[in-house]
Protein backbone atom coordinates (compact mmCIF):
# COMPACT_ATOMS: atom_id res chain seq x y z
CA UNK A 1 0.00 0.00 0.00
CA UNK A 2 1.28 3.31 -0.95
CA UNK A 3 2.37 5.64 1.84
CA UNK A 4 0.54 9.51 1.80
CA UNK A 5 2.57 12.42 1.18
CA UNK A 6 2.15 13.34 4.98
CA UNK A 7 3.49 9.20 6.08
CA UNK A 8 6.36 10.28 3.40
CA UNK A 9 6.81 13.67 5.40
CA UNK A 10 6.49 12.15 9.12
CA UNK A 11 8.89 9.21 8.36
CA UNK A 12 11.82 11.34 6.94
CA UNK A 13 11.33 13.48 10.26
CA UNK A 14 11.30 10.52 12.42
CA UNK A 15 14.73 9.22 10.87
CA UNK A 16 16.10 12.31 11.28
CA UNK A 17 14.93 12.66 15.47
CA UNK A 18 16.70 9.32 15.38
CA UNK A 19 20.21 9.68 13.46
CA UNK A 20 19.92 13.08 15.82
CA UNK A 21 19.58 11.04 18.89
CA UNK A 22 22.19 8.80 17.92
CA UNK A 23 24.49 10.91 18.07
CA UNK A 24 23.96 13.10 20.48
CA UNK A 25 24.02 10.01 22.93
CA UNK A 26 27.37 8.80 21.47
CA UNK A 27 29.07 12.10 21.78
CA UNK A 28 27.33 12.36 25.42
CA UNK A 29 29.15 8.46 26.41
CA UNK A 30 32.59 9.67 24.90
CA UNK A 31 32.50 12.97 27.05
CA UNK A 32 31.48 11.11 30.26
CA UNK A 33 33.95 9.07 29.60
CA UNK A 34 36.94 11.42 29.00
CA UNK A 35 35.26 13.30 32.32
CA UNK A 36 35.97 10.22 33.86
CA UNK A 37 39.21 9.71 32.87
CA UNK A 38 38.44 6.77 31.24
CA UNK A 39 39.54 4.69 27.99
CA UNK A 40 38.33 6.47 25.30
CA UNK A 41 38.95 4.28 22.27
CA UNK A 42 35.94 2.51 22.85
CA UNK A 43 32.82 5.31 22.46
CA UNK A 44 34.86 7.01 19.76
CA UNK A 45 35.04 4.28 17.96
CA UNK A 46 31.48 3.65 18.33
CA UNK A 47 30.86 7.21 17.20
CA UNK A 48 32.92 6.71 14.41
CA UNK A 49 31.88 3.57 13.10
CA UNK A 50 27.66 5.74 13.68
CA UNK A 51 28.84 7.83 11.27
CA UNK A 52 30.09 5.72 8.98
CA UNK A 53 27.60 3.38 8.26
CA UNK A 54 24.17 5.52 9.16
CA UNK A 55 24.67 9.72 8.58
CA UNK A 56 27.62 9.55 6.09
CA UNK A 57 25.27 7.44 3.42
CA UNK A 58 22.53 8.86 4.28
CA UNK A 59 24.19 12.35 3.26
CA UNK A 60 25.16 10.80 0.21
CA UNK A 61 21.73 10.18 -0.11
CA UNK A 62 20.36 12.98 0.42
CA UNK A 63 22.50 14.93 -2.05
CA UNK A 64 21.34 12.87 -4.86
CA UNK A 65 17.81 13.25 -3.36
CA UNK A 66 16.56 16.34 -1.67
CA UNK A 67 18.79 18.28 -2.11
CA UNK A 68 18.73 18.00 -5.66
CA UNK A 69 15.26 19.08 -5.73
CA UNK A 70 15.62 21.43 -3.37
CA UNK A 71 18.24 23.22 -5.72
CA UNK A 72 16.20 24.23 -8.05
CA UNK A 73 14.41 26.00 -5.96
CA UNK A 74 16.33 29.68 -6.17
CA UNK A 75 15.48 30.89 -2.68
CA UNK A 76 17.12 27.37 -1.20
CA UNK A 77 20.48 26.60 -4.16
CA UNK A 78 22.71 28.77 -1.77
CA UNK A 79 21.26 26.45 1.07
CA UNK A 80 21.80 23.60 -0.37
CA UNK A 81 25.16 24.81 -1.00
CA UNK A 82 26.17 25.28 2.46
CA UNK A 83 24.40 21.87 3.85
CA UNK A 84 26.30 19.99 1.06
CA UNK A 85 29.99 21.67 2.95
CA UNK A 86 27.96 20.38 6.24
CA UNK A 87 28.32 16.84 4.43
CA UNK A 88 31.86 17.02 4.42
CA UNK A 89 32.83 18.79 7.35
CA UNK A 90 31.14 15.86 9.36
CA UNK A 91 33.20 13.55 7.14
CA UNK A 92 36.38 15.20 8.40
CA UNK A 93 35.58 15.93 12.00
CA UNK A 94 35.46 11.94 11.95
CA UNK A 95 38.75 11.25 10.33
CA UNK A 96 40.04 13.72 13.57
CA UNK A 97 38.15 11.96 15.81
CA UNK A 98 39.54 8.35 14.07
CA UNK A 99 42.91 10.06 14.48
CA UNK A 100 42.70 10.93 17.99
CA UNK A 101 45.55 9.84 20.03
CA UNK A 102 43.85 11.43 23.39
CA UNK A 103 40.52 11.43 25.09
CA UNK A 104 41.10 15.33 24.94
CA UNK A 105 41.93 14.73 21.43
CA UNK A 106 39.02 13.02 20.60
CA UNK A 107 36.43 15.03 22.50
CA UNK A 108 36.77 18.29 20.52
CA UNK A 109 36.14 17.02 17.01
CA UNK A 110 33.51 14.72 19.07
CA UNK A 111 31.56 18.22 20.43
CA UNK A 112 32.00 19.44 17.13
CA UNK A 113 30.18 16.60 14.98
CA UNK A 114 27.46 16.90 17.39
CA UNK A 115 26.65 20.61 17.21
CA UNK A 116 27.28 20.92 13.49
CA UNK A 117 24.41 17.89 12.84
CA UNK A 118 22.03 19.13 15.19
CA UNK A 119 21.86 22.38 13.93
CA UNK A 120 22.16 20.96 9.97
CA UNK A 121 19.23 18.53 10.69
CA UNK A 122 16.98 21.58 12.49
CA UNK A 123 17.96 23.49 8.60
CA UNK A 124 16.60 20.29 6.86
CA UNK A 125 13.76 19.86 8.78
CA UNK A 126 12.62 23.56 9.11
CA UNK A 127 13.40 24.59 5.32
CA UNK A 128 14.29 21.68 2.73
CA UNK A 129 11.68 19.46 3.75
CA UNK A 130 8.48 22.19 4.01
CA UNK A 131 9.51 23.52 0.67
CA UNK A 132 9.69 20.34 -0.67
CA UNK A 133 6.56 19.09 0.44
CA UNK A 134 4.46 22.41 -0.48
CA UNK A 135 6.01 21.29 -4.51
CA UNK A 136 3.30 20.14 -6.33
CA UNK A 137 6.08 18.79 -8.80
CA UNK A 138 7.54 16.86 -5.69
CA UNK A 139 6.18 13.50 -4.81
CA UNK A 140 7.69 12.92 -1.22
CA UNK A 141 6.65 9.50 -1.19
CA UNK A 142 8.32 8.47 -3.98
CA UNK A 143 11.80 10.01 -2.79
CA UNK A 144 11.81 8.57 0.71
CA UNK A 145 11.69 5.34 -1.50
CA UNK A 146 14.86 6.86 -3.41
CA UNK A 147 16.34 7.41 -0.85
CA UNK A 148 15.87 4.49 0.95
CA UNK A 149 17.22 2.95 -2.05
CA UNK A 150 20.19 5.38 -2.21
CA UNK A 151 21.13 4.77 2.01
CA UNK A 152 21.20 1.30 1.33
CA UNK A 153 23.67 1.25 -1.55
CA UNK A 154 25.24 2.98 0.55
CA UNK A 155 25.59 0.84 4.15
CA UNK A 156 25.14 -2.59 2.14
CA UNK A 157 22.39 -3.42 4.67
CA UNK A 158 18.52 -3.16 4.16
CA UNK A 159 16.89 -0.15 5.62
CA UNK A 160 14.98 -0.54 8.73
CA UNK A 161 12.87 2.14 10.85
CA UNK A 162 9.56 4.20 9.70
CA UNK A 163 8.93 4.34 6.60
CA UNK A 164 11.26 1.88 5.09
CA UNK A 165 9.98 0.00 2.05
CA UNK A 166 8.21 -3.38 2.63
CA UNK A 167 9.56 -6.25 0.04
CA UNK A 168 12.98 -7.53 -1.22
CA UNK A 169 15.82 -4.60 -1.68
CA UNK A 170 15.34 -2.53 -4.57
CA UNK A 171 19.31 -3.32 -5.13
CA UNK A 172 22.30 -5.62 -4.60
CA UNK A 173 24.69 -4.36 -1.58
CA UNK A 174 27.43 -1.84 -1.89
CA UNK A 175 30.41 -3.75 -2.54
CA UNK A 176 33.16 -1.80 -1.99
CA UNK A 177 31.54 -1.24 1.52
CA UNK A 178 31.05 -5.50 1.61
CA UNK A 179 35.11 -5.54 0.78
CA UNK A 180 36.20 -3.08 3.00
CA UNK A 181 34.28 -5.26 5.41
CA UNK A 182 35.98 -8.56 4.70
CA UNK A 183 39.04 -6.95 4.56
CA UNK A 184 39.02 -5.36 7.65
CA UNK A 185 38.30 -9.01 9.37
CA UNK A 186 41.12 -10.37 7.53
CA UNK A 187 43.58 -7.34 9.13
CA UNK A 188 41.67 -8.06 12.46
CA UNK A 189 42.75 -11.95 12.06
CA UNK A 190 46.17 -10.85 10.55
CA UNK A 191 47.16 -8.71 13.78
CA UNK A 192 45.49 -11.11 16.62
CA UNK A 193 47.86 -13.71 14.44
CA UNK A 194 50.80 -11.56 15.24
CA UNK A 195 51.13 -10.19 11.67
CA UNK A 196 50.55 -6.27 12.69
CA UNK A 197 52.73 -5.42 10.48
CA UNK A 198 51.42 -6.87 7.52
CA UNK A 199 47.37 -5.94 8.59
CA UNK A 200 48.54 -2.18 8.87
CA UNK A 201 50.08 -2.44 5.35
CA UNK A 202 46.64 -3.70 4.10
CA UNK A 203 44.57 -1.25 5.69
CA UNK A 204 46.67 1.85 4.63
CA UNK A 205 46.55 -0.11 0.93
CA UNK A 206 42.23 0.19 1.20
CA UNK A 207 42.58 3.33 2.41
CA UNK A 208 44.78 4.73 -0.52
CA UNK A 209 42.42 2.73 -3.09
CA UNK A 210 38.88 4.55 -1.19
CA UNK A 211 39.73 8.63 -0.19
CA UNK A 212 38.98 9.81 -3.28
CA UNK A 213 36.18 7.84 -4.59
CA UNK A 214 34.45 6.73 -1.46
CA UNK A 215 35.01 9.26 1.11
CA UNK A 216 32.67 7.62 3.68
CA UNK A 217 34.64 4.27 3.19
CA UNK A 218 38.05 6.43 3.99
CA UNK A 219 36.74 7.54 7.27
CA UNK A 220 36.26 3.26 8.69
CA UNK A 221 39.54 2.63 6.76
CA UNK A 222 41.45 5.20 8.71
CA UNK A 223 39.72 4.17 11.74
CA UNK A 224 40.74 0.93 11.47
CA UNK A 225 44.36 1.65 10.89
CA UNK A 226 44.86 3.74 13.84
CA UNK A 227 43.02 1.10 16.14
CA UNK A 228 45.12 -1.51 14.58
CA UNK A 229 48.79 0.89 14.79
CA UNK A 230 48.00 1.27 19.05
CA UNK A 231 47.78 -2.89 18.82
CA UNK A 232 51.34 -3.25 17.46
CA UNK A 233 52.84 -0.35 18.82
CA UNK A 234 56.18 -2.20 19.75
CA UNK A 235 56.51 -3.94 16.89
CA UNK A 236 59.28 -2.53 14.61
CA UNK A 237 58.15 -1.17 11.44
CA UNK A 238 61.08 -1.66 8.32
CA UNK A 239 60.10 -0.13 4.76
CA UNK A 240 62.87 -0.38 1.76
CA UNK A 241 62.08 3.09 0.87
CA UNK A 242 65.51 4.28 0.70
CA UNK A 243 68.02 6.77 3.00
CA UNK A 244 67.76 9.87 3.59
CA UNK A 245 69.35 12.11 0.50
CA UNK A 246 71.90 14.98 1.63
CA UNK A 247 70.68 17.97 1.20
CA UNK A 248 73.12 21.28 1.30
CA UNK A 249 71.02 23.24 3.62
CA UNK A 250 68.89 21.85 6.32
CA UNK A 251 65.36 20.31 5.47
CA UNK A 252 62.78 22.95 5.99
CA UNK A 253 60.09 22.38 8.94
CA UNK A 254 56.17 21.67 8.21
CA UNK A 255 55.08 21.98 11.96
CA UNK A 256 51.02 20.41 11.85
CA UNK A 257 50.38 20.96 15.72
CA UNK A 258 47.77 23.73 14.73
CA UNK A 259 45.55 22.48 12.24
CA UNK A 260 42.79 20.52 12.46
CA UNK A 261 43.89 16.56 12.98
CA UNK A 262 41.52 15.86 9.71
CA UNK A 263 43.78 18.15 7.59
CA UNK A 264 46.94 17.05 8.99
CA UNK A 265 47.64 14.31 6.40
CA UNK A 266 46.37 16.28 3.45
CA UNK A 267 48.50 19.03 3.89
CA UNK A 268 51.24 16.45 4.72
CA UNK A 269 50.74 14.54 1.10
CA UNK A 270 50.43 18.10 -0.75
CA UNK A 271 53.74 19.12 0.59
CA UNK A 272 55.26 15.72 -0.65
CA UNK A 273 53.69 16.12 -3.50
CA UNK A 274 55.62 19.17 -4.45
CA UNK A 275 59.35 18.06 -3.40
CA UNK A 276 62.13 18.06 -5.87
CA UNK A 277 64.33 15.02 -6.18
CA UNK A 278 66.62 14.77 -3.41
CA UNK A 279 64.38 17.37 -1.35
CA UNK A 280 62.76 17.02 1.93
CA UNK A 281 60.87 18.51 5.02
CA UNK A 282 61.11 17.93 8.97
CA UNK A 283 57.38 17.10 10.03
CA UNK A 284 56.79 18.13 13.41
CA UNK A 285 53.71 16.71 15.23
CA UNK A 286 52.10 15.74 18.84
CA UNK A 287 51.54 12.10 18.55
CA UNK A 288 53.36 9.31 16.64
CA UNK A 289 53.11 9.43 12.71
CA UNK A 290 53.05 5.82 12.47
CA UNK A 291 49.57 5.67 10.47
CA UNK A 292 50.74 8.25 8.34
CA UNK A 293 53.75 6.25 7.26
CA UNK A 294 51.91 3.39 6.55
CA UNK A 295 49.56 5.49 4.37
CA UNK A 296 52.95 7.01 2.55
CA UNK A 297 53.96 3.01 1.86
CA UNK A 298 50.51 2.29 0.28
CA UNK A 299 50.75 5.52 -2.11
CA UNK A 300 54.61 6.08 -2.53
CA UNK A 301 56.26 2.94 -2.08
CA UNK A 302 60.12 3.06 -3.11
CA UNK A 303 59.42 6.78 -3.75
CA UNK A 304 59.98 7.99 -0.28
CA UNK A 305 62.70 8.70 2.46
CA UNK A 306 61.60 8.21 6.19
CA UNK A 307 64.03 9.53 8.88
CA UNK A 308 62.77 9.46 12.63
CA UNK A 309 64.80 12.90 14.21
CA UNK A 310 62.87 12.75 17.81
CA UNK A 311 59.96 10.14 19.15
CA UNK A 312 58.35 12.10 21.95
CA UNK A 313 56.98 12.20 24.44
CA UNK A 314 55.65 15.17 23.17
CA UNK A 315 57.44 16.13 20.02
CA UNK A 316 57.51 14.14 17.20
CA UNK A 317 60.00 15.01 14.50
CA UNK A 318 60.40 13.00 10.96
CA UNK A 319 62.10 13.99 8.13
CA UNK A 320 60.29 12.70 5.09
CA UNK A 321 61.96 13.33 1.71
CA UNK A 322 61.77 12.44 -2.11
CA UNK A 323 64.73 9.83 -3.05
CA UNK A 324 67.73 11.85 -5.49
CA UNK A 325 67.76 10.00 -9.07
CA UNK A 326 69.91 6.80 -9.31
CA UNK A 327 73.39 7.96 -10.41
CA UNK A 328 73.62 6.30 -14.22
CA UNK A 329 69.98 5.92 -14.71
CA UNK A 330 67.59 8.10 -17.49
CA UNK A 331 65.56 10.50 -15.64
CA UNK A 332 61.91 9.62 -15.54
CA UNK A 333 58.90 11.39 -13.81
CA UNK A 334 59.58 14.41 -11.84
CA UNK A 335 63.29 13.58 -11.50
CA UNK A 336 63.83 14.55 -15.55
CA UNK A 337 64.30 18.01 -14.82
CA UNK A 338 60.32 18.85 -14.32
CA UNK A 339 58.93 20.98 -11.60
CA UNK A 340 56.59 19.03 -9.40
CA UNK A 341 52.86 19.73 -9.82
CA UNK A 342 50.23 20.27 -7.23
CA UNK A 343 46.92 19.52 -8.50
CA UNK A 344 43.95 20.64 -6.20
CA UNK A 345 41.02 20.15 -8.34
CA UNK A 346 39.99 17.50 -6.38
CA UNK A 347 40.44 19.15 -2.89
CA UNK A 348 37.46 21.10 -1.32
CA UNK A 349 37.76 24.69 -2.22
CA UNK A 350 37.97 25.55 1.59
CA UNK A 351 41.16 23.24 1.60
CA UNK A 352 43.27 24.64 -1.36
CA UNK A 353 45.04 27.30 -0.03
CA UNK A 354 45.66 25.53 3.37
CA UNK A 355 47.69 23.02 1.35
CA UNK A 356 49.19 25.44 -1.57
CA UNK A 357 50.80 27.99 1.44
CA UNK A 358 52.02 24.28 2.90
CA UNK A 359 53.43 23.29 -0.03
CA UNK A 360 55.37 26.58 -0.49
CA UNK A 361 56.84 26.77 3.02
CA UNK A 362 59.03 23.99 2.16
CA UNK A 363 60.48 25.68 -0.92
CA UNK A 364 64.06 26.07 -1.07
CA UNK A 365 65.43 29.88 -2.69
CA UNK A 366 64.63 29.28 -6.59
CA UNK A 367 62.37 26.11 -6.28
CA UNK A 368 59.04 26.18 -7.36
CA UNK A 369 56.18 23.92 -8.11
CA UNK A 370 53.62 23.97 -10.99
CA UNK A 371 49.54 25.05 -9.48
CA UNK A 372 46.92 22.91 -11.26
CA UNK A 373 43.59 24.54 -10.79
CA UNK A 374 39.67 24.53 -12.15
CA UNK A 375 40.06 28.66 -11.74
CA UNK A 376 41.90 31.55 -12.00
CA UNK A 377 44.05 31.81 -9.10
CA UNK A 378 43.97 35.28 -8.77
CA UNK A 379 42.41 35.72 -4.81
CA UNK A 380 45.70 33.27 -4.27
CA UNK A 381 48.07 35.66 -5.26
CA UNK A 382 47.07 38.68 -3.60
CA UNK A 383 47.33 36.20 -0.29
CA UNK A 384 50.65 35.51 -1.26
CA UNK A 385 51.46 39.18 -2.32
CA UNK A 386 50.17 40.17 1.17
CA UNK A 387 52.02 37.18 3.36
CA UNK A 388 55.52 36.84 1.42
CA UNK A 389 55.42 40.37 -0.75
CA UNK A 390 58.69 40.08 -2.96
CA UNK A 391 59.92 36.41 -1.32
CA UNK A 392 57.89 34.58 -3.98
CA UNK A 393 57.44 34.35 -8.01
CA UNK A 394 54.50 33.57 -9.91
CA UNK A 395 54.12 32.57 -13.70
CA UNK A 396 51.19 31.71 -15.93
CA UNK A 397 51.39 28.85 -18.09
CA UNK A 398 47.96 28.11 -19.02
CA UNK A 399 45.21 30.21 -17.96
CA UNK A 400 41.96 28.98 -19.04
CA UNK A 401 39.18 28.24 -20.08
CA UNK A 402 39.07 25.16 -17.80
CA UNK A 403 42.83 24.69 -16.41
CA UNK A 404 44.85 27.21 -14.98
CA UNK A 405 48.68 26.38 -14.62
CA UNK A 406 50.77 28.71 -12.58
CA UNK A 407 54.67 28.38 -11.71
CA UNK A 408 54.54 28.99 -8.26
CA UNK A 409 58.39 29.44 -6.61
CA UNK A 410 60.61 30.62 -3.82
CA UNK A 411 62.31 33.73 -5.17
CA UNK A 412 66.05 34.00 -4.73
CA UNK A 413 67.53 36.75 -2.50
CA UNK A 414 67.66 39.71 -3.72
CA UNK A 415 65.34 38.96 -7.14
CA UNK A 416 62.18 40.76 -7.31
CA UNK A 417 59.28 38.56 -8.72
CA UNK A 418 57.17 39.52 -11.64
């Protein structure tokens, strides 16, 4: 039987009271605990693994859902807009809390994730959804069934709670989620077997293989890895990735203490990303890097140096570098004389320049590195004219219509940049 428009309207309202409640009571056991002094790991975790398989694909949902309908509404696109950032702040406030090496750690991006989705849920409920349902060219009860459709694609589970559709599922499981699954037991047997080592190296593989195509999947992965890296803690860690090249001037420092733990790793792989052969950087962080090495194994195996300078208590210091070309050997890739490039087209736009003013700290007097962008750079550069005035250069090599290319370097003393 065919739910009413107002059933439709009730039951989206209802999951939303109880994703809401969910959690709220999560984030209220991981502060009690923390108050307590207890062991964190355990509520954060279940926090984490809440988001990741109930309000992160149910976003997703929602995106292809209401809030494409809602768009074309022009009083609610700018709206829509702003919930759709919502969508992936919460997916990076739980990569920070995944990260957390602290209860204190944990409980900020914890507070966080549950003040930003109770007020983004009271913004659905008290303007998407009435607009949506005073539409006559909306049929409400046919997108809860999308969308129900959509969430479990999604999770890889059937729907359950008001207003989910009676019958078999209107599609197979997600399987990327149903591998990620699987392959988290096997890491799970792999470490309880003594093989930490090797489980860490697997995660960090699924992890590298789902950031950029399946976000929501990224967030367990990561989870995983740093639940699994506190298991074998004092078990060495040996990758073949090379020594350390010698550089004539110390390796510049990338200190990550003050950002956000989410964007501690992006900036971290942007500022690799942009090294010269033979080149390098101190990182300098509060907590071990171990996670992050693994993750630098799965993406840049063989094409990175690792150097452990300090190992706390409090100050971790690493230099990581890009290998110098084998003597003898014909250049290839960015060792052939190229500038590296930094392509952020695939970043958020609220995480570009973070990562570009990253990358450039690390620059050495005359280095550079080539900007890949969807848009004229031009608010950039008046940041940079306003932070590093005559310190840096900036060249045009393609501008437009659709890529913009732009030498950005480290100018040499006493050379004024164009």
């Amino acid at each position: 039987m065919r739910i009413t428009e107002t059933e439709a309207f009730e039951a989206m309202l209802a999951h939303h009271r109880s994703l809401t409640d969910g959690v709220a009571r999560r984030v209220g056991a991981l502060r009690s605990t923390v108050a307590s002094n207890g062991p964190f790991e355990q509520p954060a975790a279940e926090l984490v693994a809440f988001l990741a398989a109930e309000v992160l694909p149910h976003a997703v949902a929602e995106e292809q859902s209401i809030y494409r309908a809602a768009a074309t509404h022009a009083d609610l696109a700018a709206t829509v807009r702003e919930m759709t950032a919502e969508h992936g702040q919460l997916a990076s406030l739980a990569e920070a809390l995944a990260a957390a090496s602290s209860g204190a750690d944990a409980l900020a991006p914890a507070t966080a994730i549950g003040s930003l989705f109770a007020t983004h849920v009271a913004k659905e409920n008290g303007l998407l959804l009435p607009a949506l349902r005073a539409d006559e060219g909306i049929d409400l009860a046919e997108m809860l069934g999308e969308m129900h459709r959509l969430t479990e694609d999604g999770q890889g589970d059937a729907p359950t709670g008001p207003g989910a559709p009676a019958g078999p599922a209107m599609s197979a499981p997600d399987p990327e989620r149903a591998l990620l699954t699987l392959l988290l037991q096997a890491a799970d047997g792999l470490s309880a077997a003594g093989e930490g080592d090797r489980a860490c190296r697997l995660v960090a593989s699924a992890w590298g293989a789902l950031r950029a195509p399946r976000p929501d999947l990224a967030v367990r992965a990561t989870a995983a890895l740093h639940r699994l890296v506190r298991l074998v803690t004092a078990e060495p860690v040996r990758f073949d990735s090379g020594a350390p090249a010698e550089e004539a001037s110390p390796a510049p420092r990338l200190d990550v203490r003050d950002l956000a733990p989410a964007r501690r790793h992006q900036v971290i792989f942007a500022t690799y990303g942009t090294l010269a052969p033979g080149a390098g950087f101190v990182l300098v962080n509060d907590h071990d890097p171990k996670p992050l090495r693994y993750q630098f194994e799965a993406e840049h195996a063989g094409e990175f140096t690792w150097e452990s300078l300090e190992a706390g208590p409090e100050v971790w210091r690493v230099r990581i570098g890009r290998p110098a070309p084998r003597s003898g050997g014909a250049g290839q890739g960015a060792g052939a004389g190229r500038e590296p490039e930094l392509d952020v087209r695939a970043l958020p736009h609220g995480q570009r320049h973070e990562s570009i003013f990253a990358a450039y700290e690390v620059l050495g007097p005359g280095s550079g590195f080539v900007l890949v962008n969807d848009h004229d750079p031009k608010p950039l550069r008046y940041q940079f004219e306003a932070q590093h005035g005559a310190a840096y250069t900036w060249d045009y090599l393609e501008a437009g219509p659709q890529v913009w290319r732009v030498r950005i370097g480290r100018a040499v003393v006493g050379v004024a940049h164009q």
